[in-house]
Protein backbone atom coordinates (compact mmCIF):
# COMPACT_ATOMS: atom_id res chain seq x y z
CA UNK A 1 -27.50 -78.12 -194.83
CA UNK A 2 -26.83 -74.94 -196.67
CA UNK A 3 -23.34 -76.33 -197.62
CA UNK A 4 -24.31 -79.38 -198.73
CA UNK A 5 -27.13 -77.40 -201.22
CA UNK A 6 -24.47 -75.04 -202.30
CA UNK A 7 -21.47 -77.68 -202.89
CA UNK A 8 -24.82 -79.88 -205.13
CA UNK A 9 -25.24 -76.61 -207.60
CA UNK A 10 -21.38 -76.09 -207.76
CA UNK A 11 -21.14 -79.80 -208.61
CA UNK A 12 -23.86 -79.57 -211.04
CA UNK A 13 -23.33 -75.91 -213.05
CA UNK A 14 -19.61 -77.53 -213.52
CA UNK A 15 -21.13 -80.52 -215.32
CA UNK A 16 -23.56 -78.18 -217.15
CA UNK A 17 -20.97 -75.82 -218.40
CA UNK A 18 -18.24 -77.57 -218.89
CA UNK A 19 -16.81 -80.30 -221.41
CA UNK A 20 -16.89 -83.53 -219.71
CA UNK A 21 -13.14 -83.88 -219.11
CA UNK A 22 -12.99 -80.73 -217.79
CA UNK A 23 -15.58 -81.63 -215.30
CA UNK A 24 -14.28 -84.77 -214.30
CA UNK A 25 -11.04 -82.50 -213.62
CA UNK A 26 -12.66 -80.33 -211.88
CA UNK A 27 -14.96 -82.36 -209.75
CA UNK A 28 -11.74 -84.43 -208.67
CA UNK A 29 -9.97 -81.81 -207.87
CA UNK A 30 -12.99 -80.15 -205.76
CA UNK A 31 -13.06 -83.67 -203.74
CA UNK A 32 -9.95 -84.10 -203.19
CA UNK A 33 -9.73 -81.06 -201.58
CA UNK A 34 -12.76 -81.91 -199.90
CA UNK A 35 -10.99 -85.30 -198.35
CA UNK A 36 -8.10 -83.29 -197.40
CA UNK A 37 -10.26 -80.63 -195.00
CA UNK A 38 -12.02 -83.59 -193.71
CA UNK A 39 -8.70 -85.52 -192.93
CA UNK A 40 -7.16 -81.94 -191.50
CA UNK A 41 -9.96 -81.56 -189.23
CA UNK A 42 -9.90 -85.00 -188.02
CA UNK A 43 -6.26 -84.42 -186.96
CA UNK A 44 -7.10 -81.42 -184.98
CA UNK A 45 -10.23 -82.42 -182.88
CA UNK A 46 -8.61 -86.29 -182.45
CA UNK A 47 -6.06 -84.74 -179.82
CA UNK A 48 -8.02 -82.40 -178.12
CA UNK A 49 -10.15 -84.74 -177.07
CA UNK A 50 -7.97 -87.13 -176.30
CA UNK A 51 -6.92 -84.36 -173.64
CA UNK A 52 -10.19 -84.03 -172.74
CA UNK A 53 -10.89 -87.45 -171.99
């Protein structure tokens, strides 16, 4: 829950601070990274339990 309260001010003090194409820039960026560590961890835990099972 913390993480989810800390990435909400992150995304927020961008869009406060920043020009408006900067934060769109920067907010993509910041998700697609996001979407990448989900996709990474779903490639890890996917096999091991597969194994398990």
């Amino acid at each position: 829950m913390n993480f989810l309260r800390l990435l909400n001010k992150i995304f927020w003090s961008i869009w406060k601070d920043c020009t408006p194409l900067q934060a769109a820039l920067l907010t993509s960026i910041m998700l697609i990274i996001i979407l990448v560590l989900i996709f990474s961890l779903v490639q890890v835990i996917v096999p091991f339990t597969y194994i398990a099972i």
